[in-house]
Protein backbone atom coordinates (compact mmCIF):
# COMPACT_ATOMS: atom_id res chain seq x y z
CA UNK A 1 190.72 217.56 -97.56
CA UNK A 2 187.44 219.01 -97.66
CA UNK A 3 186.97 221.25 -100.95
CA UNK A 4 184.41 224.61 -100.87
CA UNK A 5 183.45 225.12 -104.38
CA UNK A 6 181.68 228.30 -105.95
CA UNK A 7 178.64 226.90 -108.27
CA UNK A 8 176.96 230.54 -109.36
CA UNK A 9 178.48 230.78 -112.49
CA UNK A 10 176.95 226.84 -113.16
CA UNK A 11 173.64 227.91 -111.91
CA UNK A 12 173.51 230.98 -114.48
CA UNK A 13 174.66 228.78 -116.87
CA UNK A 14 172.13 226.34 -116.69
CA UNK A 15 169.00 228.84 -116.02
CA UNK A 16 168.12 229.47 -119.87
CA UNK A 17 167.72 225.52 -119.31
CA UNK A 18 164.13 226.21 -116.61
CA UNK A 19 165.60 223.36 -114.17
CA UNK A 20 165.28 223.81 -110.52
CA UNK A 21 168.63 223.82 -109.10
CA UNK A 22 168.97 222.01 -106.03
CA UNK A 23 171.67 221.60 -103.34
CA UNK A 24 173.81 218.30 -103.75
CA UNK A 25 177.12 216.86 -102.37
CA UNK A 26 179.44 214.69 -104.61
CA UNK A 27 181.06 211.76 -103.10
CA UNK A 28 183.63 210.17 -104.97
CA UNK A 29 186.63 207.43 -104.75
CA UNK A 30 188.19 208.82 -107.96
CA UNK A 31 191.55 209.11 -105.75
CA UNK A 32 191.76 205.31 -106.63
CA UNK A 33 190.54 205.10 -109.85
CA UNK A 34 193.19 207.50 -110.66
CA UNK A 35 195.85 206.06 -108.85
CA UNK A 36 195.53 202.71 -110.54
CA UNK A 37 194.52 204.50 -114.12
CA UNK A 38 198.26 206.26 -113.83
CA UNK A 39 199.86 203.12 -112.59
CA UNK A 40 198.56 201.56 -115.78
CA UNK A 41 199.06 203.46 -118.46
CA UNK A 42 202.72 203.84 -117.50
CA UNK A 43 202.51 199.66 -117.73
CA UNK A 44 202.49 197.04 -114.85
CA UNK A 45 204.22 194.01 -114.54
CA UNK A 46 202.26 190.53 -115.01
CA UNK A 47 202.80 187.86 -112.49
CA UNK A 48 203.88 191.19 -109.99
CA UNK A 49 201.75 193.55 -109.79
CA UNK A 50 198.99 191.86 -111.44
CA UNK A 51 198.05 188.15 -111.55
CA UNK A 52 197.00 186.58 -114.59
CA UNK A 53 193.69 185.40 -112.82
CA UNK A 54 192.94 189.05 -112.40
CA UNK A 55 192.43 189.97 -116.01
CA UNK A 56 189.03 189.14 -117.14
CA UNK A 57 188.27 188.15 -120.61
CA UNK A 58 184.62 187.32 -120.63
CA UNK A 59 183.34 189.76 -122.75
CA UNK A 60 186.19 188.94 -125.24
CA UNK A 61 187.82 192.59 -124.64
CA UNK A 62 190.28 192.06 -121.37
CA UNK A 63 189.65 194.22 -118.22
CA UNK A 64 191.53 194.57 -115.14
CA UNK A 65 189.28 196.27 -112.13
CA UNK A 66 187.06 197.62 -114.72
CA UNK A 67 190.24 199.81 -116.75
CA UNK A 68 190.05 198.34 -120.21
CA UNK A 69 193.75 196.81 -120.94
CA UNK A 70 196.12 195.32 -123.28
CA UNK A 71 198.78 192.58 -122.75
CA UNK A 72 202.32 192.80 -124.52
CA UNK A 73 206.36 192.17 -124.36
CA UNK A 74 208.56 195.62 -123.53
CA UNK A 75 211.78 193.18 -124.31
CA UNK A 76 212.49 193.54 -127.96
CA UNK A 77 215.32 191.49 -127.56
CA UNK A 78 218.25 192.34 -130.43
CA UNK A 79 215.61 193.85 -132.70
CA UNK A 80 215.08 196.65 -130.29
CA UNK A 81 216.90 199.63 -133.02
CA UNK A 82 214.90 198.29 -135.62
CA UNK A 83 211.64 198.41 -133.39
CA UNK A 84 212.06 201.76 -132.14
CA UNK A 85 212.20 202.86 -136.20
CA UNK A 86 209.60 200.73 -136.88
CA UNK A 87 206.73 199.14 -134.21
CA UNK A 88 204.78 197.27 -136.21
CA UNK A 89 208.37 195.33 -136.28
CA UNK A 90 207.89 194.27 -132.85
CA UNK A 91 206.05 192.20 -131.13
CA UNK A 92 202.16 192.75 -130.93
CA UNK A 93 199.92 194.25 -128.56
CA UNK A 94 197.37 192.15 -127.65
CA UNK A 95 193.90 193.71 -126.96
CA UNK A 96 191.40 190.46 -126.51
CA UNK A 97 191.24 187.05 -125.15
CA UNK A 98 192.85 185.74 -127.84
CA UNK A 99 194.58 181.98 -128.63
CA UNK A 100 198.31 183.27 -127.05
CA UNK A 101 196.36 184.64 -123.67
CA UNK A 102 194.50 180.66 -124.03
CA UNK A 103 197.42 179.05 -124.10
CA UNK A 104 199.07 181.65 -121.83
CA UNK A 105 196.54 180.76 -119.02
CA UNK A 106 197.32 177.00 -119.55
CA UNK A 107 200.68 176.47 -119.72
CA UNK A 108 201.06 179.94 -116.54
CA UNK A 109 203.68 181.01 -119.02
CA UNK A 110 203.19 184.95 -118.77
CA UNK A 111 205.97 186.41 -117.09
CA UNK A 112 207.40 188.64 -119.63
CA UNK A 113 204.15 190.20 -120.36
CA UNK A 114 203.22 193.97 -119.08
CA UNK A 115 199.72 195.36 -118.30
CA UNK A 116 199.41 198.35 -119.84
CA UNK A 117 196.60 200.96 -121.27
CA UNK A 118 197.79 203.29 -122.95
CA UNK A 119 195.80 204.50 -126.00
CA UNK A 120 198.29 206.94 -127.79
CA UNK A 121 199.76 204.10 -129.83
CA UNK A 122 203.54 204.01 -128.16
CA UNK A 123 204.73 201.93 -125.76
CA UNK A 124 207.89 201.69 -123.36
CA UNK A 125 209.93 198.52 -124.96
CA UNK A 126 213.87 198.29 -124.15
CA UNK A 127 216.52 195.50 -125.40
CA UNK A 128 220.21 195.03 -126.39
CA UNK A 129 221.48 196.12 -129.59
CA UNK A 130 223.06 193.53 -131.51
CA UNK A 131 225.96 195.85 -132.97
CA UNK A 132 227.43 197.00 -129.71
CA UNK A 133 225.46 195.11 -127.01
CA UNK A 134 224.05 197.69 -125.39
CA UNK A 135 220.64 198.40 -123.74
CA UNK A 136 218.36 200.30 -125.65
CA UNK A 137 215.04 201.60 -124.53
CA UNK A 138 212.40 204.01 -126.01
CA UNK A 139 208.84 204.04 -127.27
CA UNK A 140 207.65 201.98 -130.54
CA UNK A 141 204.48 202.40 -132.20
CA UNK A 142 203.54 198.18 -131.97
CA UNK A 143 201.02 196.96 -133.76
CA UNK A 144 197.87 194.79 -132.66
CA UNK A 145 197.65 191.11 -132.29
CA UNK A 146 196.22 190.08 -135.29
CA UNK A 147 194.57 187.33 -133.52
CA UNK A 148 193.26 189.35 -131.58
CA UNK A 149 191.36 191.56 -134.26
CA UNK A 150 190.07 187.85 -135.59
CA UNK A 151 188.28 187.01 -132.95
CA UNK A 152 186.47 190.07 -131.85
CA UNK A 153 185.89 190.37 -135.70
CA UNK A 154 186.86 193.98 -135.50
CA UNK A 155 185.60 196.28 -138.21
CA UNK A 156 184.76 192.85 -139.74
CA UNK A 157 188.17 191.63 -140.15
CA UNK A 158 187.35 187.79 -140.40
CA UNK A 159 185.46 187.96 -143.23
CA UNK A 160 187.22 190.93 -145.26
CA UNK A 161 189.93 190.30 -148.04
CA UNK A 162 193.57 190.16 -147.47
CA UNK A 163 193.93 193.66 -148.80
CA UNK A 164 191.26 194.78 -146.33
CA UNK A 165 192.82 193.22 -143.25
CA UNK A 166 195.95 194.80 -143.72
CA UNK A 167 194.36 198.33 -144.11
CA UNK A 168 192.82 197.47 -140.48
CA UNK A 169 195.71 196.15 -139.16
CA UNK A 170 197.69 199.76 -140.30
CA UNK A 171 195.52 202.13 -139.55
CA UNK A 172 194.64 200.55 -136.31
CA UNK A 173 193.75 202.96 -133.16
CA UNK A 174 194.23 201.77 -129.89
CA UNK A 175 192.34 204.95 -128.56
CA UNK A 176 189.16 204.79 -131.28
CA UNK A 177 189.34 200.34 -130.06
CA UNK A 178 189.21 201.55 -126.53
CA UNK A 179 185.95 203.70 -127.62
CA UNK A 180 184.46 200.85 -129.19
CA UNK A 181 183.77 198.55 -126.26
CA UNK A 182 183.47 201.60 -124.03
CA UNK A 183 180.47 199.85 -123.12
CA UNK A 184 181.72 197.66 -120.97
CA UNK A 185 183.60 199.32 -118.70
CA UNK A 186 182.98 202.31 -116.63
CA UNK A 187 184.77 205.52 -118.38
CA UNK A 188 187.76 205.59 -120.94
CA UNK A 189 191.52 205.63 -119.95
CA UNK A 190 192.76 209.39 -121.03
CA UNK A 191 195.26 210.46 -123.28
CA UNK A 192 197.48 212.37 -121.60
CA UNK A 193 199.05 213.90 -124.89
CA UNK A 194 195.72 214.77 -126.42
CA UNK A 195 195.43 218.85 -125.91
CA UNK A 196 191.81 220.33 -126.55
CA UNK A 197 190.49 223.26 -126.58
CA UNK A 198 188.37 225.32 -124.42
CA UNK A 199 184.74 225.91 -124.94
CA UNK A 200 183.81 229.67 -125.18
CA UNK A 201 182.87 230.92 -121.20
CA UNK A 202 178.95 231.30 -123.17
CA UNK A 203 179.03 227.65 -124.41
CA UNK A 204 176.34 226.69 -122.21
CA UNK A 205 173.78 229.07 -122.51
CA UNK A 206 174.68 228.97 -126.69
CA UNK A 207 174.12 224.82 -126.43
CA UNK A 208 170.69 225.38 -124.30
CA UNK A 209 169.02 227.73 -126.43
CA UNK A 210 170.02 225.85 -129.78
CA UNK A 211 168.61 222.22 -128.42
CA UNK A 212 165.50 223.91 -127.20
CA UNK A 213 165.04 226.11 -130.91
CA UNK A 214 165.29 222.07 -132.10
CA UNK A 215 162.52 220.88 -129.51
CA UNK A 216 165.20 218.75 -127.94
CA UNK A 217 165.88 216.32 -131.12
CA UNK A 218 168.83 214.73 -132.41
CA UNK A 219 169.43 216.17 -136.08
CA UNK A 220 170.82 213.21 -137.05
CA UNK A 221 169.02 210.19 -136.17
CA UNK A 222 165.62 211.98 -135.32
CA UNK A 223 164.81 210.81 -131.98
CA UNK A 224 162.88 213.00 -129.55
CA UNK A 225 164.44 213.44 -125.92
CA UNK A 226 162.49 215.80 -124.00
CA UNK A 227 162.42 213.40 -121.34
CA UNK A 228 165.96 212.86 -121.54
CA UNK A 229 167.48 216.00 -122.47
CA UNK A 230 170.97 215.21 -120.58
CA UNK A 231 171.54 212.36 -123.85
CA UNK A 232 171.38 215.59 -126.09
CA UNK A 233 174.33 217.23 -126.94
CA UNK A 234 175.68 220.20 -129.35
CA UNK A 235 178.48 219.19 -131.68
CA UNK A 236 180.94 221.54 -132.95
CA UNK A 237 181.38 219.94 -136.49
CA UNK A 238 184.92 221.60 -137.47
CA UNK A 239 186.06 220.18 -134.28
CA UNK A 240 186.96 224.06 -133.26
CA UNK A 241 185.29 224.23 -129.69
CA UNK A 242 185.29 227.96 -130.10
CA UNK A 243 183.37 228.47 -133.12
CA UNK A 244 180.14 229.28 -132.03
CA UNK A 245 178.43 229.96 -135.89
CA UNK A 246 175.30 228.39 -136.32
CA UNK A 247 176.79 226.53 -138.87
CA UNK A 248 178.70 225.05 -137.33
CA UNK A 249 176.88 223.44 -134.83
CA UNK A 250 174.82 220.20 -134.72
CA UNK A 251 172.46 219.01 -132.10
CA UNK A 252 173.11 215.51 -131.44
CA UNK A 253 171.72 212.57 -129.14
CA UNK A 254 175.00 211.41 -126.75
CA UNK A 255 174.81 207.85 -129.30
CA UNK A 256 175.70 209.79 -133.00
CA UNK A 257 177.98 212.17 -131.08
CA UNK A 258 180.21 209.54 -129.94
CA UNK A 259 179.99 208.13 -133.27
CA UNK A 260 181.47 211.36 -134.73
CA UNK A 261 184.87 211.25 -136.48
CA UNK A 262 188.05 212.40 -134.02
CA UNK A 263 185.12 211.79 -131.15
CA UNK A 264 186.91 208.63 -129.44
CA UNK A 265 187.05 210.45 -126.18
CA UNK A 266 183.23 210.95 -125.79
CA UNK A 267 182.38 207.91 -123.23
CA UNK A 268 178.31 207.26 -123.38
CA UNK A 269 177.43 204.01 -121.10
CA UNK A 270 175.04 200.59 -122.00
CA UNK A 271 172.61 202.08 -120.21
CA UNK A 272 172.41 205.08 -121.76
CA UNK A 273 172.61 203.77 -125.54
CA UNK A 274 169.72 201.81 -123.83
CA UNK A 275 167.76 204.29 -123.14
CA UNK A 276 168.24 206.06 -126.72
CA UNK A 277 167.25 203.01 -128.73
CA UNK A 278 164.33 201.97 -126.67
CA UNK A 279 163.10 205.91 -127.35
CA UNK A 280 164.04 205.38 -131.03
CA UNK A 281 162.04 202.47 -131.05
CA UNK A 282 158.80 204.34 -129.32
CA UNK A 283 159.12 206.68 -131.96
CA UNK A 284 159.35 204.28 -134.72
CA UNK A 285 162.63 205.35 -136.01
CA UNK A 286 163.40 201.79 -136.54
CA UNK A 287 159.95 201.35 -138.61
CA UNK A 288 162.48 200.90 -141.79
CA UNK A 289 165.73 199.03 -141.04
CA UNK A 290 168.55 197.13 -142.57
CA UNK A 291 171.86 195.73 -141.39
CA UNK A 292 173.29 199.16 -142.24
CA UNK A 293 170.92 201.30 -140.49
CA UNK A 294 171.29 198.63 -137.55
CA UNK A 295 175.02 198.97 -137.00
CA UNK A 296 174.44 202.65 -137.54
CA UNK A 297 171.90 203.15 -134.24
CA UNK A 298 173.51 199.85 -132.60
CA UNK A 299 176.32 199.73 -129.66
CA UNK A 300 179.40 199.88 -131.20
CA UNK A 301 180.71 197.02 -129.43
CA UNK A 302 178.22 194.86 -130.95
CA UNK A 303 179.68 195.69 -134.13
CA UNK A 304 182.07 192.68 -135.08
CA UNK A 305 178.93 190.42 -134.58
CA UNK A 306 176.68 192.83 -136.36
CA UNK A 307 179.10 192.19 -139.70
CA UNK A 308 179.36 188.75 -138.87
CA UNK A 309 175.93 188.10 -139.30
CA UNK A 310 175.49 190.54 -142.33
CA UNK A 311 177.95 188.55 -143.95
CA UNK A 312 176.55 185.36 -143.31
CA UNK A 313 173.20 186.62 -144.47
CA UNK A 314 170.89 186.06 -141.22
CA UNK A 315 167.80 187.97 -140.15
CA UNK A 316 167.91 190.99 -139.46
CA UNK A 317 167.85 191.70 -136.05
CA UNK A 318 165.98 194.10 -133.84
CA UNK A 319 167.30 196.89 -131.20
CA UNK A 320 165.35 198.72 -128.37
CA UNK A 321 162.89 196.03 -127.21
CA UNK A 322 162.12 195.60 -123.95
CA UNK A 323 160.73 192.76 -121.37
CA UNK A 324 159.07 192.83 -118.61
CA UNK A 325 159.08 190.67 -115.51
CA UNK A 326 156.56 191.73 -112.89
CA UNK A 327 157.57 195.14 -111.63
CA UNK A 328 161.52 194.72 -113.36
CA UNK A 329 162.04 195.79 -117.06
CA UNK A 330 165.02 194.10 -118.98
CA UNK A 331 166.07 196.13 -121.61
CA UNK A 332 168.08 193.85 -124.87
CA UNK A 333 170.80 195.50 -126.79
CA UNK A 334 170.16 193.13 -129.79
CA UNK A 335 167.49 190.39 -130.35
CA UNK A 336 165.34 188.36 -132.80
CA UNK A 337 162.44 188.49 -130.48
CA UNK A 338 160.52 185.90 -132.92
CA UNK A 339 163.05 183.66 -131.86
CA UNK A 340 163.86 184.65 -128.49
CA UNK A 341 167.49 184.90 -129.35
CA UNK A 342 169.03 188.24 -127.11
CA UNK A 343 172.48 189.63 -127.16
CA UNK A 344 173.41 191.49 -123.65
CA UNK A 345 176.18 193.85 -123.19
CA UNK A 346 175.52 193.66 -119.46
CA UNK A 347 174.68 190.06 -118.38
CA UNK A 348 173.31 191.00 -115.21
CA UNK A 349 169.59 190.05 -115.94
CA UNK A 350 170.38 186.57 -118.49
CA UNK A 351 168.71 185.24 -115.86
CA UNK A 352 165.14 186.90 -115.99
CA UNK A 353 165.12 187.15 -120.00
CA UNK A 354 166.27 182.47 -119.61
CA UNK A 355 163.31 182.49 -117.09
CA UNK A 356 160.91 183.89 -120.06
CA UNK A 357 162.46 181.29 -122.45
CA UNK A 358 164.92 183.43 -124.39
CA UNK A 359 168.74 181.76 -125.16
CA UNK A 360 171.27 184.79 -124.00
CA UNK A 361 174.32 185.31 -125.77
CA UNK A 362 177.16 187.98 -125.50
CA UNK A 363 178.73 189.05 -128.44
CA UNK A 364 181.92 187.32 -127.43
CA UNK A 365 180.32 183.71 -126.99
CA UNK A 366 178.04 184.76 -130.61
CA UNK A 367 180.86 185.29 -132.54
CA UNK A 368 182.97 182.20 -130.79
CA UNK A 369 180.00 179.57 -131.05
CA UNK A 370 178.45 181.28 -134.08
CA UNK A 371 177.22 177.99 -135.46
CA UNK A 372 175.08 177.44 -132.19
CA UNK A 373 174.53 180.82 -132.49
CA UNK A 374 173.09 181.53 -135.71
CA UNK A 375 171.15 177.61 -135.55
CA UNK A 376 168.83 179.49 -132.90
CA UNK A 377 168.22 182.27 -135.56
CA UNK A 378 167.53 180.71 -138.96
């Protein structure tokens, strides 16, 4: 079906901007990212319509064709009535390659397990309730795999307190997790119940003018992008898309705006955080810098690690840098260049940055083989 599409009011829209608008055509297979985005966040079966050997846990997070996922049991069994009043009752949801998805790969013992991701925090689950026998089925708020939160280290739940865990663990988000490791896939899954609301038809032209009054920099971390004005954005700070007072608005680069509170559904790729710290870094915004200030400008899905190693007191580490090899340019998400130690997000060019000496680590096999890890630091 071939779709004819009226652009004018775009092209007024983006004229207080002074870019040339050109012609273009937009080619997309979103038809079947969609399809298999819908078939998953309604939940498929494992060992059916998804093999085990399909899920990929590399990277520590699990992904299935490059949808972020999670792994749990819909059958409640007899505790199904008190599941459905409580989740965190039932059995967990687990979001990372954890020791039960280990020793589910070994022993091929998997086949009550769904594929599911859904980020609203409720998922189908069904069973038989032990006062009459009857099936029950509904949607329970289950909680994480603990397990799971231990190995990625999330919001530095290895090396917190009991009491802190436990806050983690109950006031976990499955749609601010997603939004964490964002990185490593190529968009977020939606929530279908979230409703926002519209931007004023003027929105544009109101966002243009203010980043240009601001000479294109992010109010919040400082960092000039001229050159990259796309990774600048206008924030709306009450959350109210239609409240156009100056005061109300904040000109951010696309890295703090994701990190916004009630921002999970912002997705801003590698490359692009990339791009923003190797500017900071030109700019010597990173001229003063502690572990705080690190995690603050860092990817969040290098955050577990980031703790990790604040806790266990190593060097700090450095974002931004770049290599070159030849005519290519490598660009590190986190390194101790004195060292040669690198941390990649996107393992694509290990190779050229092992060429040049360096020992390449993702944050997964960091955190796992921290001991070998952190040797190569101190």
């Amino acid at each position: 079906m071939k779709l004819t599409v009226d652009f004018s009011a775009l092209h007024r829209a983006v004229a207080p901007l002074g870019q040339v608008v050109t012609d273009f055509s937009i080619v997309s297979d979103a038809s079947e990212l969609e399809s298999i985005g819908s078939h998953l966040n309604q939940g498929m079966i494992l060992g059916k319509d998804i093999q085990l050997d399909e899920i990929d846990g590399s990277n520590g997070v699990l992904n299935y064709d490059g949808h972020q996922v999670m792994l749990y049991i819909p059958d409640q069994g007899d505790d199904i009535e008190a599941v459905l009043s409580n989740g965190k009752l039932g059995r967990r949801i687990h979001v990372a390659e954890c020791s039960t998805l280990e020793l589910m790969r070994e022993t091929g013992r998997f086949k009550r397990y769904d594929v599911i991701n859904r980020v609203d925090g409720f998922f189908p689950v069904f069973g038989s309730s032990y006062r009459g026998g009857h099936n029950t089925e509904g949607e329970a708020d289950l909680g994480v795999c603990k397990n799971c939160l231990k190995i990625l280290n999330y919001k530095g739940y290895s090396t917190q307190s009991q009491q802190v865990k436990n806050q983690v663990f109950n006031n976990f988000s499955f749609e601010q997790f997603f939004e964490v490791y964002s990185s490593y896939f190529k968009s977020l899954p939606v929530n279908s119940k979230k409703n926002t609301a519209d931007y004023t038809p003027d929105w544009p032209s109101i966002s243009a003018k203010l980043r240009s009054d601001l000479n294109y920099t992010c109010e919040q971390c400082g960092v000039d992008l001229k050159s990259e004005k796309r990774l600048l954005h206008t924030h709306h700070i009450n959350g109210i898309k239609a409240d156009n007072e100056r005061e109300n608005l904040r000109v951010l680069c696309a890295d703090c705006h994701k990190k916004q509170p009630h921002h999970d559904h912002i997705y801003v790729s590698n490359t692009d955080i990339l791009k923003i710290n190797q500017l900071r870094r030109e700019q010597h915004k990173f001229d003063v810098f502690d572990y705080d200030n690190l995690r603050k400008c860092a990817d969040s899905a290098l955050d577990g690690l980031l703790q990790k190693c604040q806790s266990t007191r190593l060097p700090g580490a450095e974002l931004g840098i770049v290599i070159q090899d030849k005519e290519e340019f490598v660009s590190i998400d986190l390194c101790w260049p004195r060292r040669k130690v690198a941390v990649l997000i996107n393992m694509n060019n290990s190779n050229i940055l092992r060429k040049h000496g360096w020992s390449v680590f993702t944050a997964f096999d960091a955190l796992n083989n921290f001991e070998n890890f952190q040797r190569k630091i101190r």
